[in-house]
C-alpha atoms as a PDB file:
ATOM      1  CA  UNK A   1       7.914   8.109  22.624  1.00  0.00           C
ATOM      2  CA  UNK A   2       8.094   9.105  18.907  1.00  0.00           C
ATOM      3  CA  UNK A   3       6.028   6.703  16.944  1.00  0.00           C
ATOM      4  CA  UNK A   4       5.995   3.116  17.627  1.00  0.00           C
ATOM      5  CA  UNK A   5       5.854   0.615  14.583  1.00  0.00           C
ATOM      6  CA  UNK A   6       3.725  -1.345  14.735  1.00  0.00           C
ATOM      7  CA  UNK A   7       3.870  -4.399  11.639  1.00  0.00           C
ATOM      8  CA  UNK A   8       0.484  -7.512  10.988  1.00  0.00           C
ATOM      9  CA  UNK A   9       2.653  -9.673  12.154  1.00  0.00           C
ATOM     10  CA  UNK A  10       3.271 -11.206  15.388  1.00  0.00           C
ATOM     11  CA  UNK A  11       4.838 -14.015  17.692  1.00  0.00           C
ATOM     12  CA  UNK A  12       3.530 -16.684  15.497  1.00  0.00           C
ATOM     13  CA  UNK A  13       5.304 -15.502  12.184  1.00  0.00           C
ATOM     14  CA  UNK A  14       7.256 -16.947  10.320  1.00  0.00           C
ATOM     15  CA  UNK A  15      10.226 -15.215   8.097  1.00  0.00           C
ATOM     16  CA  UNK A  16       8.407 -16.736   4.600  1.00  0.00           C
ATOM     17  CA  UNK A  17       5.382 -14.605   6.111  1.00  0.00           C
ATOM     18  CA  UNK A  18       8.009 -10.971   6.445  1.00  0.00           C
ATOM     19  CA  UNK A  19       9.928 -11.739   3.858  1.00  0.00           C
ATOM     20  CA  UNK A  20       6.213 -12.326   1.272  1.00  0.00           C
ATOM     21  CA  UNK A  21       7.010  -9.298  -1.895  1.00  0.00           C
ATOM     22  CA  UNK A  22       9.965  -8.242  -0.854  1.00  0.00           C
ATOM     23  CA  UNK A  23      12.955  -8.630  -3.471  1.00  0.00           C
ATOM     24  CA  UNK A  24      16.715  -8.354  -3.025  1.00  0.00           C
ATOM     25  CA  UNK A  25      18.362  -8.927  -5.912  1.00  0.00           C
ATOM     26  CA  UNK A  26      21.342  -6.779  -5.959  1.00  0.00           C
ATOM     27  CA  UNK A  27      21.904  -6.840  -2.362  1.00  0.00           C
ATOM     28  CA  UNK A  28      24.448  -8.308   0.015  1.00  0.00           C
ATOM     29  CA  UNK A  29      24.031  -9.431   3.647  1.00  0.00           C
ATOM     30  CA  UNK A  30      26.405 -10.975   6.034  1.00  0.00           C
ATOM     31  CA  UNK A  31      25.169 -13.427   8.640  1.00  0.00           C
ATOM     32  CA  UNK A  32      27.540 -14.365  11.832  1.00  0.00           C
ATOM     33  CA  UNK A  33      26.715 -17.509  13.247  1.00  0.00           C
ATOM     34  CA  UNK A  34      24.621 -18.614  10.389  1.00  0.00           C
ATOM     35  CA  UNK A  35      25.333 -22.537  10.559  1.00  0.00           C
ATOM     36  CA  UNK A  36      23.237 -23.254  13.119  1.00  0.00           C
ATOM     37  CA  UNK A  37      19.875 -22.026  14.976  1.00  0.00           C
ATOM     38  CA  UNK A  38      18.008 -18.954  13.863  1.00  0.00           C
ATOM     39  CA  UNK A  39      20.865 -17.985  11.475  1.00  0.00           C
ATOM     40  CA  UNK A  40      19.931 -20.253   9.122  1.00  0.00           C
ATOM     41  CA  UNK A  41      16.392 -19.173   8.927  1.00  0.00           C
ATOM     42  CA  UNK A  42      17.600 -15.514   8.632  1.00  0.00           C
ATOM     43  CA  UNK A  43      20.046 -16.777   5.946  1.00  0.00           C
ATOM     44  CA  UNK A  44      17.430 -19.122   4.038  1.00  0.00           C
ATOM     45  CA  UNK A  45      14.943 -16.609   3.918  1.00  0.00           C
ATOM     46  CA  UNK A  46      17.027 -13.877   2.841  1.00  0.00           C
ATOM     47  CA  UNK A  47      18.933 -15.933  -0.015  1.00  0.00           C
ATOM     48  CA  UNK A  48      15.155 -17.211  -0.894  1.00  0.00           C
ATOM     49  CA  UNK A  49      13.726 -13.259  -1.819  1.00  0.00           C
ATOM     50  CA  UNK A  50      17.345 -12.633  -3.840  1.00  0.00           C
ATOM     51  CA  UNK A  51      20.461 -11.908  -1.678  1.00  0.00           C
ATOM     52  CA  UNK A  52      23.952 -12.593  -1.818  1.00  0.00           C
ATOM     53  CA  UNK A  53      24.229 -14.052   1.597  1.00  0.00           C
ATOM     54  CA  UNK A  54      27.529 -14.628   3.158  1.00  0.00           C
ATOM     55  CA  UNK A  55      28.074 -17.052   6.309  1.00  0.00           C
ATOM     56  CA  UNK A  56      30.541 -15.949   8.759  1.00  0.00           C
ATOM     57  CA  UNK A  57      31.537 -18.726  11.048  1.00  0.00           C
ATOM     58  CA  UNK A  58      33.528 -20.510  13.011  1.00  0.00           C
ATOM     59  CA  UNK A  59      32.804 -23.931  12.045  1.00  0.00           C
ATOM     60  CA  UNK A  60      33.259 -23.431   8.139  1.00  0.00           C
ATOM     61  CA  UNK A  61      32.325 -27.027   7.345  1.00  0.00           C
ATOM     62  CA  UNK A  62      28.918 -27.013   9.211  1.00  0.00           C
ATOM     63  CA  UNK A  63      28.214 -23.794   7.884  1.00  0.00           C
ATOM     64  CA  UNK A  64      29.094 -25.156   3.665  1.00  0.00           C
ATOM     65  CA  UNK A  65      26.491 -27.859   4.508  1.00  0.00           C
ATOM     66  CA  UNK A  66      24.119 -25.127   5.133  1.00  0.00           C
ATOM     67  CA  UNK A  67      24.712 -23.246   2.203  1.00  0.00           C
ATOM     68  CA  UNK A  68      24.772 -26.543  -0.025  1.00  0.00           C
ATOM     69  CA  UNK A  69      20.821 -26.842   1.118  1.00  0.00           C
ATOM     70  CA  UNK A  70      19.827 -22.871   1.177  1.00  0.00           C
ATOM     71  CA  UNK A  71      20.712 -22.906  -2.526  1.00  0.00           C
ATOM     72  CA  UNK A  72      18.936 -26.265  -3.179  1.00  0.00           C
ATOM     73  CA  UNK A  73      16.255 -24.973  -1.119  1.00  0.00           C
ATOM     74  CA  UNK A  74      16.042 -21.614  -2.956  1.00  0.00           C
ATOM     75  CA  UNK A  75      17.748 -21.927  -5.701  1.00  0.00           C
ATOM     76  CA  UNK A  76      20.360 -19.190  -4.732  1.00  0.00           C
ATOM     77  CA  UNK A  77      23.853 -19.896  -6.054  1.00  0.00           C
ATOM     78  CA  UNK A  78      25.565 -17.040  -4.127  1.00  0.00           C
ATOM     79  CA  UNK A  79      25.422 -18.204  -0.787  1.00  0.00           C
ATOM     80  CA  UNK A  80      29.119 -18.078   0.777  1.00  0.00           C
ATOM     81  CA  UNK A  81      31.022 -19.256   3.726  1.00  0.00           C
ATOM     82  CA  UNK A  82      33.696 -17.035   5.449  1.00  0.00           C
ATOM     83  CA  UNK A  83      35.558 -17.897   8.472  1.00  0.00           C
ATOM     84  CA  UNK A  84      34.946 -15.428  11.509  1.00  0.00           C
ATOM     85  CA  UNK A  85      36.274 -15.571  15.351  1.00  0.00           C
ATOM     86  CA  UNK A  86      34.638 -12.965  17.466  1.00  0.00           C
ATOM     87  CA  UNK A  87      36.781 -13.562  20.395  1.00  0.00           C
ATOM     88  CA  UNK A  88      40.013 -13.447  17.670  1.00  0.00           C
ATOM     89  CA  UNK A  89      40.818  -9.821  16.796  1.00  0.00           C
ATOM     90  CA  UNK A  90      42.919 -11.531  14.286  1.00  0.00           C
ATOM     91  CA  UNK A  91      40.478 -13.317  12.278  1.00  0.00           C
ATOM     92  CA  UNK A  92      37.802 -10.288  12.227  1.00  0.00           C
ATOM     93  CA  UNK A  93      40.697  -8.187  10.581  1.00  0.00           C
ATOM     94  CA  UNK A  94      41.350 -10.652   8.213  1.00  0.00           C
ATOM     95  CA  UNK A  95      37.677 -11.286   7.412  1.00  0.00           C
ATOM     96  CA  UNK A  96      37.071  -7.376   7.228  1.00  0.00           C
ATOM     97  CA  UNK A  97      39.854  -7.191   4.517  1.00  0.00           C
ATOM     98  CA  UNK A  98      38.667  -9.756   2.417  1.00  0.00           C
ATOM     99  CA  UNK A  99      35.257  -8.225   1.874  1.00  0.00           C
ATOM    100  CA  UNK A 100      35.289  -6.128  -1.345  1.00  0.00           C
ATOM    101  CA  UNK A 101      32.456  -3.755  -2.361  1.00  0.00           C
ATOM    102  CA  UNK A 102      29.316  -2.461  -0.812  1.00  0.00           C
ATOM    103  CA  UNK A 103      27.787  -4.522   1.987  1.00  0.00           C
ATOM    104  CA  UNK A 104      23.802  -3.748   2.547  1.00  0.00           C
ATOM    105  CA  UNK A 105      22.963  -6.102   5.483  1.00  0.00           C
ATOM    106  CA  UNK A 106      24.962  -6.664   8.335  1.00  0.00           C
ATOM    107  CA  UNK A 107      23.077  -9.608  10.464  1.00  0.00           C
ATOM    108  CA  UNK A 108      24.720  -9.737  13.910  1.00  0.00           C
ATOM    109  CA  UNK A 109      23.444 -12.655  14.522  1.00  0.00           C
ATOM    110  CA  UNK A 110      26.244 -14.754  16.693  1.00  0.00           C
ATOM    111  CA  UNK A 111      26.075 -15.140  20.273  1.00  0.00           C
ATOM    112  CA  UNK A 112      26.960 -17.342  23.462  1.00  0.00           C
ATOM    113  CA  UNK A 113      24.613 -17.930  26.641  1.00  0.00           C
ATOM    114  CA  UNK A 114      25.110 -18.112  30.226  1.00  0.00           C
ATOM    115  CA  UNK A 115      28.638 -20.022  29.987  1.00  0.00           C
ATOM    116  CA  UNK A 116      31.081 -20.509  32.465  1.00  0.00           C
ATOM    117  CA  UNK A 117      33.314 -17.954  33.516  1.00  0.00           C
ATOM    118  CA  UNK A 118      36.095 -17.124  31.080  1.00  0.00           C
ATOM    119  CA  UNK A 119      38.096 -14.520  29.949  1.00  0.00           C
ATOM    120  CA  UNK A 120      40.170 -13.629  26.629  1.00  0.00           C
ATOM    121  CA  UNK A 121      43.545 -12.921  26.213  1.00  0.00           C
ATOM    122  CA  UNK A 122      42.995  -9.312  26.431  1.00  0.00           C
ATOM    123  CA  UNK A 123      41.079  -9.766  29.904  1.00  0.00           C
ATOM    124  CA  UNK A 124      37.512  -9.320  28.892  1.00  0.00           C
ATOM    125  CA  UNK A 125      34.457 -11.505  30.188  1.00  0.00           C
ATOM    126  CA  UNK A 126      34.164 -14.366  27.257  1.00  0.00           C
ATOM    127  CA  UNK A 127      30.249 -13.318  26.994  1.00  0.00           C
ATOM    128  CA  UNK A 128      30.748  -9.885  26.733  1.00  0.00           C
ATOM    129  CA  UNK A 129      33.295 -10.072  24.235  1.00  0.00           C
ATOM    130  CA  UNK A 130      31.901 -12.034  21.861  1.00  0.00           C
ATOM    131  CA  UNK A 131      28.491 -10.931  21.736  1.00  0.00           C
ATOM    132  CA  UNK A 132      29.115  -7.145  22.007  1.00  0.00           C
ATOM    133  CA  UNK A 133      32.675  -6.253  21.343  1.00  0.00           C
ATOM    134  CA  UNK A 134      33.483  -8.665  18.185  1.00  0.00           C
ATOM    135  CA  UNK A 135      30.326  -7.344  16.698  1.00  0.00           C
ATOM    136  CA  UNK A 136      31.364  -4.155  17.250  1.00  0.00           C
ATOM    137  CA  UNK A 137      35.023  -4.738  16.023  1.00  0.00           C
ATOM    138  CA  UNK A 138      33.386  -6.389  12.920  1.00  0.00           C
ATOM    139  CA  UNK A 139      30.864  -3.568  11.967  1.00  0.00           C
ATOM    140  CA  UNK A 140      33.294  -0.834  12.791  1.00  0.00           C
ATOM    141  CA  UNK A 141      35.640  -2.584  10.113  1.00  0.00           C
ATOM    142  CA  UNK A 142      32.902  -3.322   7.474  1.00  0.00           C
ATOM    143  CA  UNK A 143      31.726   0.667   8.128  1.00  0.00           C
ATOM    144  CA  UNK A 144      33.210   1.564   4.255  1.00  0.00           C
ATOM    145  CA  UNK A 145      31.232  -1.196   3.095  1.00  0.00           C
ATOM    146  CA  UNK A 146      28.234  -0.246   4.906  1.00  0.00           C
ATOM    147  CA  UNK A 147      28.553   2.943   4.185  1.00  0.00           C
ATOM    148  CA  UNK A 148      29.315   2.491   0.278  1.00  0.00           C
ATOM    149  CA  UNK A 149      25.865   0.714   0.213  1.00  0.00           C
ATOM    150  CA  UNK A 150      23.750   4.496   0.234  1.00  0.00           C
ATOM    151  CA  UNK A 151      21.283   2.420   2.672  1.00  0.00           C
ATOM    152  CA  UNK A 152      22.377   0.041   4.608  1.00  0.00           C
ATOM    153  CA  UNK A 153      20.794  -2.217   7.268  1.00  0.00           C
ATOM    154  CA  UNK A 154      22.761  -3.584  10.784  1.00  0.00           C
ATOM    155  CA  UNK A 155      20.481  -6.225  12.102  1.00  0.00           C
ATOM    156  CA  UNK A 156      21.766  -7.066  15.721  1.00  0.00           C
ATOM    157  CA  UNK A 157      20.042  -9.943  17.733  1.00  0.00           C
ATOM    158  CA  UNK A 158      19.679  -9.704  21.281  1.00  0.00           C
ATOM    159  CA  UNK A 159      17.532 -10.825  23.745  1.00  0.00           C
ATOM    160  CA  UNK A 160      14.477  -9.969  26.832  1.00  0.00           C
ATOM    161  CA  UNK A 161      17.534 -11.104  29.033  1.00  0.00           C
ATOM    162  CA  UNK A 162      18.566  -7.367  28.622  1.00  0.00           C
ATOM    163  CA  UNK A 163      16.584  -6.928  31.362  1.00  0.00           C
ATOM    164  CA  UNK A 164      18.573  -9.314  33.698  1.00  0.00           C
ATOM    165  CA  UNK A 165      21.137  -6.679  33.746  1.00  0.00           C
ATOM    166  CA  UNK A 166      22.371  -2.736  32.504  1.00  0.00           C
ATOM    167  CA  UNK A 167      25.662  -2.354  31.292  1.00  0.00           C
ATOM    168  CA  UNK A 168      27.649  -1.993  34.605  1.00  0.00           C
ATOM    169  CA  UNK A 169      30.460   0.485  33.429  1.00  0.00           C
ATOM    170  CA  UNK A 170      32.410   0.378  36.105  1.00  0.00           C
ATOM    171  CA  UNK A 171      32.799  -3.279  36.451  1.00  0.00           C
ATOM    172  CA  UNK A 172      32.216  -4.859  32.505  1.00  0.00           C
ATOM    173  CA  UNK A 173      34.311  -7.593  32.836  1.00  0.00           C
ATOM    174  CA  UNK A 174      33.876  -9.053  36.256  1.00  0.00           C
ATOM    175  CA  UNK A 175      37.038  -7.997  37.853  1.00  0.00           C
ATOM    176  CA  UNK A 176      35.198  -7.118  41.674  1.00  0.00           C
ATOM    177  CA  UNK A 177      31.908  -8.797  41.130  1.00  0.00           C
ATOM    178  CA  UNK A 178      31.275 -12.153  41.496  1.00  0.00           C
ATOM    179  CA  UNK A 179      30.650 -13.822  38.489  1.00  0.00           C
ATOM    180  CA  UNK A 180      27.038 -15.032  37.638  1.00  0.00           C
ATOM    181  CA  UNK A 181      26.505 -16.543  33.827  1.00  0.00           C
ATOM    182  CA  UNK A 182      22.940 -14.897  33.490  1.00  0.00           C
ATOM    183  CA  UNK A 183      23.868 -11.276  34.604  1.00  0.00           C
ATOM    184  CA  UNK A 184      26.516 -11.513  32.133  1.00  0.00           C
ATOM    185  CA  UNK A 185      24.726 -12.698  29.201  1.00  0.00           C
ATOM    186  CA  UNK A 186      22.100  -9.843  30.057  1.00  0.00           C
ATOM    187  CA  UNK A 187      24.881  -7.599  29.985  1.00  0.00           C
ATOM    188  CA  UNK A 188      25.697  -8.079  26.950  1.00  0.00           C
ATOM    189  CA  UNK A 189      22.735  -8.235  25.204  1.00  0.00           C
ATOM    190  CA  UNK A 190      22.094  -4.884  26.497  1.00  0.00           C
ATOM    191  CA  UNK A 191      24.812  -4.145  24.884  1.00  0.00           C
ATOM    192  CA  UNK A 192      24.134  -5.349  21.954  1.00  0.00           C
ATOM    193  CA  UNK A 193      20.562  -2.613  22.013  1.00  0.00           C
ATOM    194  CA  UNK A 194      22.928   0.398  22.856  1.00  0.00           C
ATOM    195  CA  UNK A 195      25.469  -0.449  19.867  1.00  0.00           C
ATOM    196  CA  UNK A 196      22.398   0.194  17.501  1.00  0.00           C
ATOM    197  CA  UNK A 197      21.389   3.021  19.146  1.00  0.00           C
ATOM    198  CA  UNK A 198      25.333   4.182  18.822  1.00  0.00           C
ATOM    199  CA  UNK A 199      26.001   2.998  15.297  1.00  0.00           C
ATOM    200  CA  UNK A 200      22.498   4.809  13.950  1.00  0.00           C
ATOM    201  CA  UNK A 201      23.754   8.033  15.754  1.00  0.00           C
ATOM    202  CA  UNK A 202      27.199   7.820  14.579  1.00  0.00           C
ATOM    203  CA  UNK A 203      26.464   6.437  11.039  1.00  0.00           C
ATOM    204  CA  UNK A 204      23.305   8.646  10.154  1.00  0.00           C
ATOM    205  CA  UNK A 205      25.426  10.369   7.902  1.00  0.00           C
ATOM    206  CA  UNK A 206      25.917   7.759   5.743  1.00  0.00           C
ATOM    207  CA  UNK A 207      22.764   6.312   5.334  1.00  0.00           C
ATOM    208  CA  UNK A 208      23.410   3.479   7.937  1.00  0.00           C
ATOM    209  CA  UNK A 209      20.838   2.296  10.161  1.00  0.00           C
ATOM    210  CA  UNK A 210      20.833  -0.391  13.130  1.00  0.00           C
ATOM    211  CA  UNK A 211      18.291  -1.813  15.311  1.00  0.00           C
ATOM    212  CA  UNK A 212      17.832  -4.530  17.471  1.00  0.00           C
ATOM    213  CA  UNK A 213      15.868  -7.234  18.388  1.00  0.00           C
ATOM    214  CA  UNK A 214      14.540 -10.129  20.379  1.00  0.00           C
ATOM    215  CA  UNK A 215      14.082 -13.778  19.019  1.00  0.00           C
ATOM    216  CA  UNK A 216      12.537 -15.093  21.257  1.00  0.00           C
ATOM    217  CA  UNK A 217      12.800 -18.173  23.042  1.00  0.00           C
ATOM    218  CA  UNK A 218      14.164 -21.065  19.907  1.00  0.00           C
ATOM    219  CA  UNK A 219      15.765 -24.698  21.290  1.00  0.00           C
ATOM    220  CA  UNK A 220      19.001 -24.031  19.587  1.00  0.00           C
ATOM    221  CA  UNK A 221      22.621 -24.727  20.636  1.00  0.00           C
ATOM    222  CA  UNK A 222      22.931 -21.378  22.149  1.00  0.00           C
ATOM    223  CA  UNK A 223      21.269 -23.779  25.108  1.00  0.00           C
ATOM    224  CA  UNK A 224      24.325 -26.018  25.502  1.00  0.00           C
ATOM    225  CA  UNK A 225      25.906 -24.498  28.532  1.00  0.00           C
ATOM    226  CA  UNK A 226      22.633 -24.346  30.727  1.00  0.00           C
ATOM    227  CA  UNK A 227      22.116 -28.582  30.334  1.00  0.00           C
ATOM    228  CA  UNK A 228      20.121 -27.833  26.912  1.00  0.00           C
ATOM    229  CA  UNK A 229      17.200 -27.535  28.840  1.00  0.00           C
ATOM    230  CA  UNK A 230      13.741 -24.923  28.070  1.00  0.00           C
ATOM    231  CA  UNK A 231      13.069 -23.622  30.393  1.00  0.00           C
ATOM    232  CA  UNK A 232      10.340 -21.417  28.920  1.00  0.00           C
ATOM    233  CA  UNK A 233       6.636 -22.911  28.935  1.00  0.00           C
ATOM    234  CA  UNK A 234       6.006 -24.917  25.661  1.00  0.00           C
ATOM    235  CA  UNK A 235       3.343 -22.510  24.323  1.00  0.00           C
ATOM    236  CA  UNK A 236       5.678 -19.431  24.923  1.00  0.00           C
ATOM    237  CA  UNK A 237       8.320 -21.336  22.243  1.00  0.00           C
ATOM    238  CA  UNK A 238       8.808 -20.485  18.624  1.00  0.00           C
ATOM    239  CA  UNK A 239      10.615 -22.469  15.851  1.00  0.00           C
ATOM    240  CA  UNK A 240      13.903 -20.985  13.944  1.00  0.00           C
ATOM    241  CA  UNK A 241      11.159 -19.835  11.268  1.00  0.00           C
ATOM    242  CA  UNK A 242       9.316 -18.316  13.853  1.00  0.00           C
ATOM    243  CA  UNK A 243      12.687 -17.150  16.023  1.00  0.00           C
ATOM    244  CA  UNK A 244      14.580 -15.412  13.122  1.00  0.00           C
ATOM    245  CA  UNK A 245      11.246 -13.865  11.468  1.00  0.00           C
ATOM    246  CA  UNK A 246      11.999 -10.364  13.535  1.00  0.00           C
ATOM    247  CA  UNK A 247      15.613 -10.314  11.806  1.00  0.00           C
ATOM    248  CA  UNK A 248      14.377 -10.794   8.688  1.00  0.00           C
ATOM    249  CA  UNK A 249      11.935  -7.990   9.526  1.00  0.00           C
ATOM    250  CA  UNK A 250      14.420  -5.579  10.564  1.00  0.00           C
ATOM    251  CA  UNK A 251      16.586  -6.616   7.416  1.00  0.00           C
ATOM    252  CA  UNK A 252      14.088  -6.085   4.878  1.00  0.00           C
ATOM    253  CA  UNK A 253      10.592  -4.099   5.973  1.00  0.00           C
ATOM    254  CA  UNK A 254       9.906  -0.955   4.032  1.00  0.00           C
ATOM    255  CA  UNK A 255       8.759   0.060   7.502  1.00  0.00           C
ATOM    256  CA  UNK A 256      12.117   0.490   8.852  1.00  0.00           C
ATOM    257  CA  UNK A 257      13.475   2.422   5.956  1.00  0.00           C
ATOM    258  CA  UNK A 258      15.539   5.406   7.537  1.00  0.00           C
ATOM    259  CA  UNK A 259      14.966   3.816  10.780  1.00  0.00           C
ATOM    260  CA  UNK A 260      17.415   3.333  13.408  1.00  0.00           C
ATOM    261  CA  UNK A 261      18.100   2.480  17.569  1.00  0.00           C
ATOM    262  CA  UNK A 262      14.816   1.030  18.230  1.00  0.00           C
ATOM    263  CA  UNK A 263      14.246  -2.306  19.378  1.00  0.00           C
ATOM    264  CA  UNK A 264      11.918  -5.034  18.389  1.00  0.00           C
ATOM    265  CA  UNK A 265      10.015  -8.508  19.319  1.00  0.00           C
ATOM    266  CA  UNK A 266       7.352 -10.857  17.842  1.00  0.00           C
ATOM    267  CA  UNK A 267       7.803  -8.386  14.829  1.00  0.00           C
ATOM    268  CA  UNK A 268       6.789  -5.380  16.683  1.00  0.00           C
ATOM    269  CA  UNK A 269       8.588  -2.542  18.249  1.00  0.00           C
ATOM    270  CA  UNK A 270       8.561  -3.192  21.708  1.00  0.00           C
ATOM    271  CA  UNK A 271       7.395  -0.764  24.126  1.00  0.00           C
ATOM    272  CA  UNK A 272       8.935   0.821  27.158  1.00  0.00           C
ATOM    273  CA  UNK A 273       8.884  -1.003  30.606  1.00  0.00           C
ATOM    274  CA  UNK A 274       9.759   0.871  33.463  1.00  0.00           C
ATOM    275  CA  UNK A 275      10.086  -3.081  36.219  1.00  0.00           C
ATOM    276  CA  UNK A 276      10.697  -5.991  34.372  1.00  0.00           C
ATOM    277  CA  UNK A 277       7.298  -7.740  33.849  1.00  0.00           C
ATOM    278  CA  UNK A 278       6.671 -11.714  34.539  1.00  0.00           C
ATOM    279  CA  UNK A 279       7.534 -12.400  30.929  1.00  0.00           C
ATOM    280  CA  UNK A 280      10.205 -10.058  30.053  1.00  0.00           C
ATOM    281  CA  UNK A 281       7.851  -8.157  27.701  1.00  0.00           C
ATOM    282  CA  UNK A 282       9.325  -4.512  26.631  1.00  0.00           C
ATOM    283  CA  UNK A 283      11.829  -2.448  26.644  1.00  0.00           C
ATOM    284  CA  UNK A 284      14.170  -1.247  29.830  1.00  0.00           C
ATOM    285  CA  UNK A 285      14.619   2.378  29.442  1.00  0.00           C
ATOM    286  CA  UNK A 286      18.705   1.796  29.965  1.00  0.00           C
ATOM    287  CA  UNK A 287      19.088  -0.523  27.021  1.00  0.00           C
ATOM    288  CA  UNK A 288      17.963   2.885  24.333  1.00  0.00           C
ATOM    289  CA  UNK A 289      19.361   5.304  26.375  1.00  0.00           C
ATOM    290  CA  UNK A 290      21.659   7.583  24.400  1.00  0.00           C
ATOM    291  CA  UNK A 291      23.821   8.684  27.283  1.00  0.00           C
ATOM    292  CA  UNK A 292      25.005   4.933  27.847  1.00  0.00           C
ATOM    293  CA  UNK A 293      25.169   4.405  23.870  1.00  0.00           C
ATOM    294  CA  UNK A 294      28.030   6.885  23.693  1.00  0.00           C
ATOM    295  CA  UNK A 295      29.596   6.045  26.747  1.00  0.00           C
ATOM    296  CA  UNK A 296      29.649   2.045  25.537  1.00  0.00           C
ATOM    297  CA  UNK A 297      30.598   3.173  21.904  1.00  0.00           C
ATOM    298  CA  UNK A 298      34.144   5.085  23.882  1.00  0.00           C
ATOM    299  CA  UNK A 299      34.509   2.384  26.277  1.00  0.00           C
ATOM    300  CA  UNK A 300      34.856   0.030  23.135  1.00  0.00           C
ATOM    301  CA  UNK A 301      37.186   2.226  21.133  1.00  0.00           C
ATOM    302  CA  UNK A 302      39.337   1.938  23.508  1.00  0.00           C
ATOM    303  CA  UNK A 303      39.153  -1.720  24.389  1.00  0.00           C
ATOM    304  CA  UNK A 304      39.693  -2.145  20.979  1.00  0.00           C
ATOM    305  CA  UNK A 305      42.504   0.395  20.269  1.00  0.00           C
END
């Protein structure tokens, strides 16, 4: 393995802690799924060292409220709100051609969990669209602005449930399988690893780097379809300070500069697994694999084209 990093920091850090010296003025990150949950945190703690942070949401009105307290809590006056539908091809074109100038954090930060079985318009499995393939439709979009930073930074969240499933190529969306909600959310937050592995192969050129991470395990929303209940042992929890502290790692660390495809949890890069241990510590080998990054990278071109 080439070198691991290895940070100070660790499962109990929080994202004042990471974020402690670093400045940002000048720079400006996009957050998906900021109004609730560990996007806040990111956002808060981003907007607090000097950003020009930009919410993109859904629910616009939960996600103003936010923003109204980050810059009372920070004293940030650029914090926006933009409305964003990852399941609406629509609304990601419309927010990708309303964003002017360089963009030099990219926080993909949205997600849904173990939720029924659905399916979009365009036939693909609710979980896996959102999670991986608007991300993907989103960052391919914002790639000019990206790339017109010299430097920039894709943060993408995803999960130890990577290790609950691979990316099953020949069956994505469900069509012959019977459905289960956990397999798919795994899927997809494999996924989400092998998109930064893609986008830092594809976008080395242009300075862009993209790595992924775990949270952790945060009482959030993202909870609501599986009865909002932890399941995860009290001591094994972290707060949303504690939860979006890796992002805010990833986002900012002098560590990571040039840095790109490698994943990371309790502020660590997390090291290879070759069985899935008790806890879900590590890394499966088929999450970082190049081979499946390019094949998932062509498989979504072509969803999306």
């Amino acid at each position: 393995m080439t070198n691991r990093i290895t940070t100070p920091f660790g499962f109990r850090t929080t994202t004042a802690e990471v974020a402690k010296g670093i400045d940002l003025s000048g720079k400006r990150v996009i957050v998906t799924g900021g109004a609730s949950g560990i996007g806040v945190e990111t956002a808060r703690a981003l907007a607090s060292i000097g950003a020009e942070v930009t919410f993109a949401v859904r629910d616009t009105e939960a996600a103003a409220r936010v923003a109204a307290d980050i810059t009372a809590t920070t004293q940030n006056k650029a914090v926006y709100v933009a409305k964003l539908d990852l399941v609406d091809r629509a609304s990601i074109k419309e927010f990708v051609a309303a964003w002017k100038g360089p963009l030099h954090i990219l926080v993909n930060n949205a997600g849904v969990m173990a939720c029924p079985e659905q399916h979009t318009p365009e036939g693909w499995e609710l979980q896996f669209a959102t999670n991986h393939l608007g991300h993907f439709a989103l960052t391919l979009g914002l790639h000019h602005a990206l790339a017109a930073a010299g430097n920039a930074r894709i943060v993408v969240v995803s999960s130890s449930a990577h290790m609950l499933s691979p990316v099953i190529f020949d069956d994505i969306h469900f069509a012959f399988r019977r459905y289960d909600p956990w397999l798919a959310y795994g899927q997809s937050k494999t996924a989400n690893m092998l998109f930064a592995v893609g986008a830092s192969s594809h976008w080395r050129g242009d300075g862009i780097t993209a790595n992924s991470l775990n949270p952790g395990a945060i009482a959030t929303n993202l909870q609501r379809h599986v009865g909002g209940k932890m399941v995860t042992p009290p001591e094994r929890r972290k707060t949303c300070e504690q939860g979006a502290a890796t992002s805010v790692l990833l986002a900012t660390s002098p560590l990571l500069e040039g840095i790109g495809g490698r994943y990371f949890s309790d502020c660590n890069e997390a090291e290879p697994v070759t069985s899935r241990p008790a806890d879900s510590s590590g890394v499966a080998h088929y999450a970082l694999d190049p081979d499946n990054a390019e094949r998932l990278w062509e498989i979504s071109l072509r969803s999306l084209a």
